[in-house]
PDB file of N, CA and C in Angstrom:
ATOM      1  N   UNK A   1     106.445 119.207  39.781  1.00  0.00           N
ATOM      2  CA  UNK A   1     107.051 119.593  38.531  1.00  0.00           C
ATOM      3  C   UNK A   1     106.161 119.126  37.388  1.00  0.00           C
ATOM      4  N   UNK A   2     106.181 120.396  36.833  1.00  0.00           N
ATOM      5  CA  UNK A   2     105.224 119.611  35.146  1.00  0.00           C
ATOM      6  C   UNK A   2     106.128 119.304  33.705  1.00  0.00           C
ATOM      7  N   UNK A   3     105.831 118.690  33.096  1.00  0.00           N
ATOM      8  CA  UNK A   3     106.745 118.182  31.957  1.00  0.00           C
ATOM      9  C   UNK A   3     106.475 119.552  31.143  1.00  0.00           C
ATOM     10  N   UNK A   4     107.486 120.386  30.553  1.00  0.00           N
ATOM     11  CA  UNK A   4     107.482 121.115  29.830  1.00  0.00           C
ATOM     12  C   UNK A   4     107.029 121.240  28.470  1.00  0.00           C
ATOM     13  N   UNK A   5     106.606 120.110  27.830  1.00  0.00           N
ATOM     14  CA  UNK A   5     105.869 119.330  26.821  1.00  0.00           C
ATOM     15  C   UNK A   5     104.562 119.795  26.674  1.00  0.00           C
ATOM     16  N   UNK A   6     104.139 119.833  28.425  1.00  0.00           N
ATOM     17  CA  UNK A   6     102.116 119.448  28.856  1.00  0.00           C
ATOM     18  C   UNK A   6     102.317 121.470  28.480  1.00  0.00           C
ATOM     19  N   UNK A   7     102.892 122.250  28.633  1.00  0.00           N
ATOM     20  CA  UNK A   7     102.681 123.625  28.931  1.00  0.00           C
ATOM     21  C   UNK A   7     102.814 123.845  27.738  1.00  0.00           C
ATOM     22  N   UNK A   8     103.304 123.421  26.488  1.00  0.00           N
ATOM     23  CA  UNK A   8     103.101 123.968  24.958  1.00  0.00           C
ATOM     24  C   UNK A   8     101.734 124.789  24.701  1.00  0.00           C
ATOM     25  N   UNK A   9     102.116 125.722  23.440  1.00  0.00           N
ATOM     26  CA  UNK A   9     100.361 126.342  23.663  1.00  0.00           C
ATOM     27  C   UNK A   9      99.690 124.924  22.533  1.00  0.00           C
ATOM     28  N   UNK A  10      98.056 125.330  23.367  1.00  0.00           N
ATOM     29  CA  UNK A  10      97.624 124.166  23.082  1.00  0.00           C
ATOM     30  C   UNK A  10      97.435 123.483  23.431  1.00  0.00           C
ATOM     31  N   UNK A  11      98.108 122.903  24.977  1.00  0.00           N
ATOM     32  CA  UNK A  11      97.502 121.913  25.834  1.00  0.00           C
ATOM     33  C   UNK A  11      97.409 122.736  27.346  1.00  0.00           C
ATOM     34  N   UNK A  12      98.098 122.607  28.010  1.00  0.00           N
ATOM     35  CA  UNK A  12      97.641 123.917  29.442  1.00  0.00           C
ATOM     36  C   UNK A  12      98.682 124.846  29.168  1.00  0.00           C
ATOM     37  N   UNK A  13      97.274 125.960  28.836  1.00  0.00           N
ATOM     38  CA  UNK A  13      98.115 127.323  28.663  1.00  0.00           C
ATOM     39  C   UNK A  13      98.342 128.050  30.075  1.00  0.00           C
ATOM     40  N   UNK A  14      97.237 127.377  31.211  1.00  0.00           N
ATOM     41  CA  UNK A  14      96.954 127.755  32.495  1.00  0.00           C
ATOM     42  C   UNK A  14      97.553 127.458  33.386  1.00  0.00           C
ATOM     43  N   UNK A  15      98.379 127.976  34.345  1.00  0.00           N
ATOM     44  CA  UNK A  15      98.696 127.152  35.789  1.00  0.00           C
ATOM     45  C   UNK A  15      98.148 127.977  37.073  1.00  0.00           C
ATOM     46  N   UNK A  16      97.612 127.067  37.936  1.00  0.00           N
ATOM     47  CA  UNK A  16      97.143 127.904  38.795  1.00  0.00           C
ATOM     48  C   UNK A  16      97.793 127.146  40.595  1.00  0.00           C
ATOM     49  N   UNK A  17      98.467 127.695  40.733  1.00  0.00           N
ATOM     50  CA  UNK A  17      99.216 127.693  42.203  1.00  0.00           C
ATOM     51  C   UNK A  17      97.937 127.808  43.390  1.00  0.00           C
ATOM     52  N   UNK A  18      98.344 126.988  44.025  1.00  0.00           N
ATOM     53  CA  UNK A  18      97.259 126.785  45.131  1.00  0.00           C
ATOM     54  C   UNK A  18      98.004 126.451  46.289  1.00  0.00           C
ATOM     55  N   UNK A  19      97.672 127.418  47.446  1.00  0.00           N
ATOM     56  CA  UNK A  19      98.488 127.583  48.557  1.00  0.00           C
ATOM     57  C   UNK A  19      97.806 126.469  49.552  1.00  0.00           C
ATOM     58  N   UNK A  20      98.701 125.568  50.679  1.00  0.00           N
ATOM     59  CA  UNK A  20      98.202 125.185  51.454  1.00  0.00           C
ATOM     60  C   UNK A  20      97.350 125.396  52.307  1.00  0.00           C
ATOM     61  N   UNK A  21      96.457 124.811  53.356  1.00  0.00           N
ATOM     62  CA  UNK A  21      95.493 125.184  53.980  1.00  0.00           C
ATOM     63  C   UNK A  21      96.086 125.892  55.043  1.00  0.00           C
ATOM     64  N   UNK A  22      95.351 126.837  55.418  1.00  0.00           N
ATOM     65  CA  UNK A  22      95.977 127.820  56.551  1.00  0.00           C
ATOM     66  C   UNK A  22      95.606 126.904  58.084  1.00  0.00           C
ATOM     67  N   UNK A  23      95.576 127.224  59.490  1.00  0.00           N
ATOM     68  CA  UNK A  23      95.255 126.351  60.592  1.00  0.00           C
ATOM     69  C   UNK A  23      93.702 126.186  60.508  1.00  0.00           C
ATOM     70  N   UNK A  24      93.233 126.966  60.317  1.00  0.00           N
ATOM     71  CA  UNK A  24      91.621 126.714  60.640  1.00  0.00           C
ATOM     72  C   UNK A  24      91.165 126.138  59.003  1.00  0.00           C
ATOM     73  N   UNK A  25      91.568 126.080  58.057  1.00  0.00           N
ATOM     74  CA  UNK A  25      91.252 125.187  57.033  1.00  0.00           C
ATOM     75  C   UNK A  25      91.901 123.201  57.967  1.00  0.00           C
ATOM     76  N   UNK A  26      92.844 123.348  57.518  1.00  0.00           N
ATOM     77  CA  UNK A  26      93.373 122.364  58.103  1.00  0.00           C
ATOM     78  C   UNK A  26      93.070 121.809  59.830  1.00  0.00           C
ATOM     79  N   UNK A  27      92.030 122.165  60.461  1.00  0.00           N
ATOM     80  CA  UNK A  27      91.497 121.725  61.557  1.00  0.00           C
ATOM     81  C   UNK A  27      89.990 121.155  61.062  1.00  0.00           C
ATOM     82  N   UNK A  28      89.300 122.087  59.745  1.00  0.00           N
ATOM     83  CA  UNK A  28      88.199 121.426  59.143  1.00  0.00           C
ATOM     84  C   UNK A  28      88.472 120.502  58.559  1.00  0.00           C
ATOM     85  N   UNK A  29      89.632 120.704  58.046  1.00  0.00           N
ATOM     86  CA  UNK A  29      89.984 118.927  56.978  1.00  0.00           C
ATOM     87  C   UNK A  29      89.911 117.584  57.694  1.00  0.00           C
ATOM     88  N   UNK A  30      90.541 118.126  58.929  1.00  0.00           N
ATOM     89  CA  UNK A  30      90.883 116.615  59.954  1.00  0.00           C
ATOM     90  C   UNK A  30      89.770 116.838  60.999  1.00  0.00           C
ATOM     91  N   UNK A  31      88.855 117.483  60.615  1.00  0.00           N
ATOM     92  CA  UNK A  31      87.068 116.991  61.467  1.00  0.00           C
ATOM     93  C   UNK A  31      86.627 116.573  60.128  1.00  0.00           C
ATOM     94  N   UNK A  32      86.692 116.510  59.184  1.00  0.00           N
ATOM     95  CA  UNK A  32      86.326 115.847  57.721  1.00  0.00           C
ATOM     96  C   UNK A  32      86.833 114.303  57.758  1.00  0.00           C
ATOM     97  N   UNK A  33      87.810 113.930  58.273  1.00  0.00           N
ATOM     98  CA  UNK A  33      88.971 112.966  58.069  1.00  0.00           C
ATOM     99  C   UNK A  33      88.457 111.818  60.039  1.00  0.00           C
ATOM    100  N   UNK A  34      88.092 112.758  60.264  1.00  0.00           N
ATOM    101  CA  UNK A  34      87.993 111.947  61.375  1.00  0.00           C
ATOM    102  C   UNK A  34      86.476 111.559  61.484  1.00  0.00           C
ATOM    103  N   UNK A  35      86.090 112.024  60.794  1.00  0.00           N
ATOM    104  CA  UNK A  35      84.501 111.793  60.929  1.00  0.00           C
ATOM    105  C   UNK A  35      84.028 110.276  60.938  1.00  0.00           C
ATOM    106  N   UNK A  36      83.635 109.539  61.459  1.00  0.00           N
ATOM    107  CA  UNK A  36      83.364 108.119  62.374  1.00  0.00           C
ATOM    108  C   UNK A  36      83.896 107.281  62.409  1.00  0.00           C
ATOM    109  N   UNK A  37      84.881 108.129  62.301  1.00  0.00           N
ATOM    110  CA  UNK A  37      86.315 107.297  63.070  1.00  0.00           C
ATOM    111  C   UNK A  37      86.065 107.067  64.748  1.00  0.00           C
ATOM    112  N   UNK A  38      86.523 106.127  65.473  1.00  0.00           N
ATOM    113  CA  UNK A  38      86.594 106.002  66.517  1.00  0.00           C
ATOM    114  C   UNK A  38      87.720 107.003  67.165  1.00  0.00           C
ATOM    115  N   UNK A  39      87.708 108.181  67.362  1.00  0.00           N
ATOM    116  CA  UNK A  39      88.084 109.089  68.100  1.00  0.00           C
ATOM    117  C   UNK A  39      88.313 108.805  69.620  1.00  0.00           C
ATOM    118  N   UNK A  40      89.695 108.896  70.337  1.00  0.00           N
ATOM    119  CA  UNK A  40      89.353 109.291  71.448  1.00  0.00           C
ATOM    120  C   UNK A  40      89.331 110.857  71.946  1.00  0.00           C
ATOM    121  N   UNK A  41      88.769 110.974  73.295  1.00  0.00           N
ATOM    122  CA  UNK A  41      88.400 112.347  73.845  1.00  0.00           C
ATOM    123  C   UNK A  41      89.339 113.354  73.780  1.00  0.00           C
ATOM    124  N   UNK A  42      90.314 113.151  73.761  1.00  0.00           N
ATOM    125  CA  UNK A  42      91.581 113.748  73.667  1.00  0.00           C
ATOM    126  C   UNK A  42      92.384 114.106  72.217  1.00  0.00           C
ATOM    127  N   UNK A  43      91.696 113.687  71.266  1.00  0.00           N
ATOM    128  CA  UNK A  43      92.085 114.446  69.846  1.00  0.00           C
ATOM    129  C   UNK A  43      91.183 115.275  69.509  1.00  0.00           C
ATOM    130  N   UNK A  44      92.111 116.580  69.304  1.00  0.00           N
ATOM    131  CA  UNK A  44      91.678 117.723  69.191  1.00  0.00           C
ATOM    132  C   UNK A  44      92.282 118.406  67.684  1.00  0.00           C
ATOM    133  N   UNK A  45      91.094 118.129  66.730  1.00  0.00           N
ATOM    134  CA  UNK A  45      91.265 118.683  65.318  1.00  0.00           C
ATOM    135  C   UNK A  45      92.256 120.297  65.149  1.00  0.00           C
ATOM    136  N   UNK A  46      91.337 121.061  66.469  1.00  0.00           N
ATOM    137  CA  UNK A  46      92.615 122.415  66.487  1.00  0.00           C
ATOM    138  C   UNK A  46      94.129 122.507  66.814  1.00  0.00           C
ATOM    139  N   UNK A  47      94.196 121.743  67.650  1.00  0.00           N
ATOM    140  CA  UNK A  47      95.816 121.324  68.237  1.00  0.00           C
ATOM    141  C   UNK A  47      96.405 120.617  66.597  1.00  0.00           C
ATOM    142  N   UNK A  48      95.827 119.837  66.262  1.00  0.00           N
ATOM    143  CA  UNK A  48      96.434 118.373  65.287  1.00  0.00           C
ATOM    144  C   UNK A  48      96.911 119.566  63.919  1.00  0.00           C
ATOM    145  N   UNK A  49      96.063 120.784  63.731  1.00  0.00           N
ATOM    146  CA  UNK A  49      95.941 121.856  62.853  1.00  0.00           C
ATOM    147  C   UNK A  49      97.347 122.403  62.994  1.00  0.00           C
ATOM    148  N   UNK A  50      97.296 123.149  64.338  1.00  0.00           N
ATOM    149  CA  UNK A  50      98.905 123.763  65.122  1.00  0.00           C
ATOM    150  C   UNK A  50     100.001 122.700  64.568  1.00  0.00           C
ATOM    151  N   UNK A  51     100.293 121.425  64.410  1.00  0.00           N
ATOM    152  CA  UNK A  51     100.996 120.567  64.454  1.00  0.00           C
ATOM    153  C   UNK A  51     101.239 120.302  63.036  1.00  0.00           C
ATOM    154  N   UNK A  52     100.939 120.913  62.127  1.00  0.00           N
ATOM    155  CA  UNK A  52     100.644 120.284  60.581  1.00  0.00           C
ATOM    156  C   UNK A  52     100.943 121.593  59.471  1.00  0.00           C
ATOM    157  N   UNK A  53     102.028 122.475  60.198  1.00  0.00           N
ATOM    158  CA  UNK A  53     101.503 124.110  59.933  1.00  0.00           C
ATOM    159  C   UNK A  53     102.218 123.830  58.000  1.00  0.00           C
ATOM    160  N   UNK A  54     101.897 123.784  56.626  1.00  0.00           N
ATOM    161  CA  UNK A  54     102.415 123.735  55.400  1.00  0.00           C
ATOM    162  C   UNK A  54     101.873 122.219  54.811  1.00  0.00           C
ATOM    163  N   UNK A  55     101.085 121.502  55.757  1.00  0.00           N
ATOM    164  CA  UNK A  55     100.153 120.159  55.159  1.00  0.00           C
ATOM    165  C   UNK A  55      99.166 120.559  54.074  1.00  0.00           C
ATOM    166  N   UNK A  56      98.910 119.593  53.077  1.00  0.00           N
ATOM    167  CA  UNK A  56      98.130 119.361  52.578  1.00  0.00           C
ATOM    168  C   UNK A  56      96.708 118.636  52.433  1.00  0.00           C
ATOM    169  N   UNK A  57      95.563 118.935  52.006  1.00  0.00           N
ATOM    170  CA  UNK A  57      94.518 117.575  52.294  1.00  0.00           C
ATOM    171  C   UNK A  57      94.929 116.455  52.033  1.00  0.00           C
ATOM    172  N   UNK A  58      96.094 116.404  51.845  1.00  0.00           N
ATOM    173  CA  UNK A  58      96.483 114.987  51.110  1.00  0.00           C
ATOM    174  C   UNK A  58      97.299 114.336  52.317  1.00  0.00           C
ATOM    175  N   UNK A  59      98.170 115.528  52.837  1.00  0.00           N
ATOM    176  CA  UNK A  59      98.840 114.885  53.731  1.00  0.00           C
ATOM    177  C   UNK A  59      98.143 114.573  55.062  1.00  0.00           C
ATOM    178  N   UNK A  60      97.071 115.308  54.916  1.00  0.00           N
ATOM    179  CA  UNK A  60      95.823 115.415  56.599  1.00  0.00           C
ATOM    180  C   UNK A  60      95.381 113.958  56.628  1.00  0.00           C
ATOM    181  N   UNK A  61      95.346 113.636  55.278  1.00  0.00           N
ATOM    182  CA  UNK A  61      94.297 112.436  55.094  1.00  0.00           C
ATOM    183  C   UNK A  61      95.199 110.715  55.402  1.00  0.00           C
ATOM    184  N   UNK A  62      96.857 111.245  54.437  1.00  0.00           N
ATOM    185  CA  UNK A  62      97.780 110.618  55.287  1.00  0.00           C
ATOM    186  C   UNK A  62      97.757 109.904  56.484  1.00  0.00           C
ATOM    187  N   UNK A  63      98.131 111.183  57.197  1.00  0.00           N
ATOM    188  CA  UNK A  63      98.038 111.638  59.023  1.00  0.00           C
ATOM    189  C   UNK A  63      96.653 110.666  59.722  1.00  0.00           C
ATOM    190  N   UNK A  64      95.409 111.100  59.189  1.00  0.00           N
ATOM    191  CA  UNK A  64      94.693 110.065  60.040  1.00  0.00           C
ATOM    192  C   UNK A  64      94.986 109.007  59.493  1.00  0.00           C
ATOM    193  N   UNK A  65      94.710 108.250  57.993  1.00  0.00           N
ATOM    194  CA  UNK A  65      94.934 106.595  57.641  1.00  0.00           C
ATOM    195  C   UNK A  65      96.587 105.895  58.652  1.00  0.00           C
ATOM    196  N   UNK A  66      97.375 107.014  59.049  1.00  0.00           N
ATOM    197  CA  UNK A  66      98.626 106.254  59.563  1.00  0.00           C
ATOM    198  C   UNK A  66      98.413 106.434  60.971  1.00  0.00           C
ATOM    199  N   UNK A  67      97.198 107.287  61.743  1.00  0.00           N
ATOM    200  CA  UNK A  67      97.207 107.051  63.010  1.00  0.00           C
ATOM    201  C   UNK A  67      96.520 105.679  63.421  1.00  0.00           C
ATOM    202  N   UNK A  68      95.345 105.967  62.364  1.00  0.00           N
ATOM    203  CA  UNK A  68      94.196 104.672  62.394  1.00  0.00           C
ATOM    204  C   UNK A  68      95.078 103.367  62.178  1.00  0.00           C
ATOM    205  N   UNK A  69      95.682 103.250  61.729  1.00  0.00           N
ATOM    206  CA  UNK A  69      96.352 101.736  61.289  1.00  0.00           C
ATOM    207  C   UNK A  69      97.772 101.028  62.900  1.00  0.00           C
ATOM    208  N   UNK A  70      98.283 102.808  63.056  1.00  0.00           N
ATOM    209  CA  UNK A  70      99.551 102.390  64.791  1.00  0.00           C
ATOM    210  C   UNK A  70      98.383 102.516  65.545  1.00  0.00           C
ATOM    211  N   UNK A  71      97.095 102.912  65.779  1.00  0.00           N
ATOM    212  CA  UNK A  71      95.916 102.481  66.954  1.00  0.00           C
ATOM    213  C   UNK A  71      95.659 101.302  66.889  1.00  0.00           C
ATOM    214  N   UNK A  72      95.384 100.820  65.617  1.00  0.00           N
ATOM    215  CA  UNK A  72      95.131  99.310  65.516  1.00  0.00           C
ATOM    216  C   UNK A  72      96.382  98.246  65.381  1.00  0.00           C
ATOM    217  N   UNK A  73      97.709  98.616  64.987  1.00  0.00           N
ATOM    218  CA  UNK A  73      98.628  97.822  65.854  1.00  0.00           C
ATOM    219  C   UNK A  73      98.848  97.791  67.211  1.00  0.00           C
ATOM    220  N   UNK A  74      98.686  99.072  67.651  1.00  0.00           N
ATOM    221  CA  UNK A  74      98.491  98.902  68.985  1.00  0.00           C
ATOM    222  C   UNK A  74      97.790  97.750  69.529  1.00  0.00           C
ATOM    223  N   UNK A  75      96.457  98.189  69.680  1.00  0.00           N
ATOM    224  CA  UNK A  75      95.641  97.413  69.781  1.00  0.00           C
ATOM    225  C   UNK A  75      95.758  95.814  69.969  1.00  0.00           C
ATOM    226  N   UNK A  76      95.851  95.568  68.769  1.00  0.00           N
ATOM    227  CA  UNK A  76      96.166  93.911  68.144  1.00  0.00           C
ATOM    228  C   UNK A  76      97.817  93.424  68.832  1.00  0.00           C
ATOM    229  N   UNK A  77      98.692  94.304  69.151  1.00  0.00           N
ATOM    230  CA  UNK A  77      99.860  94.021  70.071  1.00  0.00           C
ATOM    231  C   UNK A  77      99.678  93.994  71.325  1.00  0.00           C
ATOM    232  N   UNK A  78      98.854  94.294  71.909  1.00  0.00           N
ATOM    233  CA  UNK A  78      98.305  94.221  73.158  1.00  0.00           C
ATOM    234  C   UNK A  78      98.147  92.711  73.456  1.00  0.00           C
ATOM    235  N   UNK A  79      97.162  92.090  72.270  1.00  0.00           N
ATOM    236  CA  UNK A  79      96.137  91.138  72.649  1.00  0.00           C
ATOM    237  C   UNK A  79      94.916  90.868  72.340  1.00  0.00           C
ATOM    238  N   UNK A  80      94.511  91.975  71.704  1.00  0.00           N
ATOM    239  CA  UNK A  80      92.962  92.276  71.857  1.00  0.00           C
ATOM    240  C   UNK A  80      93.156  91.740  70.030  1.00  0.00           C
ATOM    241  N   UNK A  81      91.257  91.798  70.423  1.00  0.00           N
ATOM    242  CA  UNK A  81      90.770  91.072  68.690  1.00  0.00           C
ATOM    243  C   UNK A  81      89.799  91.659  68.891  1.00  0.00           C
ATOM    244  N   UNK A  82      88.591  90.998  67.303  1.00  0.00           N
ATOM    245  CA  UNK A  82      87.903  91.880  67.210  1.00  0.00           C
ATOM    246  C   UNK A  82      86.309  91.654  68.140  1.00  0.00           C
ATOM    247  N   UNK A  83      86.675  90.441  69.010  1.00  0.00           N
ATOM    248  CA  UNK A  83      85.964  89.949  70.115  1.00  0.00           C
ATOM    249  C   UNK A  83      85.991  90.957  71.220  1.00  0.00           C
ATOM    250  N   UNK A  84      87.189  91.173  71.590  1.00  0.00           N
ATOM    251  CA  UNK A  84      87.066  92.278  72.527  1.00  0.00           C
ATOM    252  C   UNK A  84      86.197  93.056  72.903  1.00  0.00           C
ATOM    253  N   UNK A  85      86.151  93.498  74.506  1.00  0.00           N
ATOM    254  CA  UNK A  85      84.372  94.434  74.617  1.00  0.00           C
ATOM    255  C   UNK A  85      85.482  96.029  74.690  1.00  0.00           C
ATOM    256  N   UNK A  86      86.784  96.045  74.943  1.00  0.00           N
ATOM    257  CA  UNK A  86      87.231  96.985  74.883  1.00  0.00           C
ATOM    258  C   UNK A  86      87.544  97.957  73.592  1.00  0.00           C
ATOM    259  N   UNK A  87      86.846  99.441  73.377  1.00  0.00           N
ATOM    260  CA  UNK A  87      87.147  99.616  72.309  1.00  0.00           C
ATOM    261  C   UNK A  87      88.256  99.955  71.536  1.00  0.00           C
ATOM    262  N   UNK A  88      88.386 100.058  70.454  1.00  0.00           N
ATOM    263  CA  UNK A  88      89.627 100.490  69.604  1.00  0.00           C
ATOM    264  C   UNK A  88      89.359 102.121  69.292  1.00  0.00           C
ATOM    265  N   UNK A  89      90.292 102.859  69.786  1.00  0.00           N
ATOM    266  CA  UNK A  89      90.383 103.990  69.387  1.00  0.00           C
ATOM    267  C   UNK A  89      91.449 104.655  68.940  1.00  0.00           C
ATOM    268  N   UNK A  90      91.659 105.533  68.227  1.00  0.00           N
ATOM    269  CA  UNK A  90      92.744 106.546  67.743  1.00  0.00           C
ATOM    270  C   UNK A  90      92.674 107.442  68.602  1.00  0.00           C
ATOM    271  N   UNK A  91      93.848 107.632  69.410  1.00  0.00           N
ATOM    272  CA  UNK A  91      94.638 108.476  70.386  1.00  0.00           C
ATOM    273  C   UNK A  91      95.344 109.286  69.540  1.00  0.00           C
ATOM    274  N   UNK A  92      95.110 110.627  70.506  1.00  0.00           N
ATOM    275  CA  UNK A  92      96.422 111.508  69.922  1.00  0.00           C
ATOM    276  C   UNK A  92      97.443 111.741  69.813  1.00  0.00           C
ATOM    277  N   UNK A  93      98.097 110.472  70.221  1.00  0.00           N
ATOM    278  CA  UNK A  93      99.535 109.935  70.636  1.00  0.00           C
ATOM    279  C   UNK A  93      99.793 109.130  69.436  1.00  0.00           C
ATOM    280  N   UNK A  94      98.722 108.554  69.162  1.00  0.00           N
ATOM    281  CA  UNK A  94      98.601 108.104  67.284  1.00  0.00           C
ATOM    282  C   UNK A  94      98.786 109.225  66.259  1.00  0.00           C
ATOM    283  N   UNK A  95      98.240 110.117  66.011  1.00  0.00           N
ATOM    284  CA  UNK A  95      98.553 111.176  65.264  1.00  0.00           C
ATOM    285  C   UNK A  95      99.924 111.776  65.588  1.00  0.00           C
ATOM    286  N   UNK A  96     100.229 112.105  66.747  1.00  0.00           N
ATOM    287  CA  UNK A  96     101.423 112.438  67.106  1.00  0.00           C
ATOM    288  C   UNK A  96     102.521 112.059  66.427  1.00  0.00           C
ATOM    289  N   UNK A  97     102.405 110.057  66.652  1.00  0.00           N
ATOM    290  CA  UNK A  97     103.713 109.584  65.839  1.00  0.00           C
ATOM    291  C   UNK A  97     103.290 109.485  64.296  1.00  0.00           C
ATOM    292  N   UNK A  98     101.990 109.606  63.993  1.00  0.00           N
ATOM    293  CA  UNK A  98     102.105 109.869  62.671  1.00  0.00           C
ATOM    294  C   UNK A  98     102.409 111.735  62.038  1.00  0.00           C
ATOM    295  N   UNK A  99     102.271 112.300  62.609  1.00  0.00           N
ATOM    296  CA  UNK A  99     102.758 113.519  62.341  1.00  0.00           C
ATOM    297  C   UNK A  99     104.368 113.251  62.178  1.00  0.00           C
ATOM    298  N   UNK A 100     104.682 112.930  63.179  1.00  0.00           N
ATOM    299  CA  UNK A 100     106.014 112.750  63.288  1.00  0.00           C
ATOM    300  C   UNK A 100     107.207 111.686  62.180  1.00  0.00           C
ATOM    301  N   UNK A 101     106.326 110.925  61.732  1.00  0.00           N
ATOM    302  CA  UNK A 101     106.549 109.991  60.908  1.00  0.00           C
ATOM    303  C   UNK A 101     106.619 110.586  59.011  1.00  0.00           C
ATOM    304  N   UNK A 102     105.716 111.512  59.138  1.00  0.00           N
ATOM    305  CA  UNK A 102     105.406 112.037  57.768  1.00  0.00           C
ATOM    306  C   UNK A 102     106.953 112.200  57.050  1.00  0.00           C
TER     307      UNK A 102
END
């Protein structure tokens, strides 16, 4: 919502509506978003796309910072630190409950 104030003439005479990303926008966003991230083999930017169908880059970007953070509770609830030789990864079971969480 915009304050009816900001739309007087004279300050934005313009509005321009911008539609969400369609699936194959939104599968590039979250190969953008995942980029060296510790990925595991099993997250798949096209599936995570299917799953997100009216998201925003905003909300994509969401979606990974809240998978990355339940991978690393995971993680750290386990046991593990940052000694560990085992790595830390974001599963798609992480995105999942963060999809689900949104």
């Amino acid at each position: 919502m915009i304050d009816p104030a900001l739309l007087r003439p004279g300050r934005f005479d313009m509005l321009l509506e911008f539609s969400p990303p369609d699936e194959t926008q939104r599968a590039e966003i979250f190969k953008i978003h995942l980029r060296g991230k510790p990925a595991a083999d099993d997250v798949d930017p096209k599936t995570l796309a299917r799953m997100t169908e009216g998201a925003t880059g905003a909300d994509i970007m969401r979606i990974c910072e809240s998978a990355a953070l339940l991978a690393l509770t995971d993680y750290i609830g386990k046991g593990k630190n940052a000694d560990s030789s085992e790595p830390k990864m974001i599963r798609m079971i992480d995105f999942q409950n963060a999809i689900e969480s949104r």
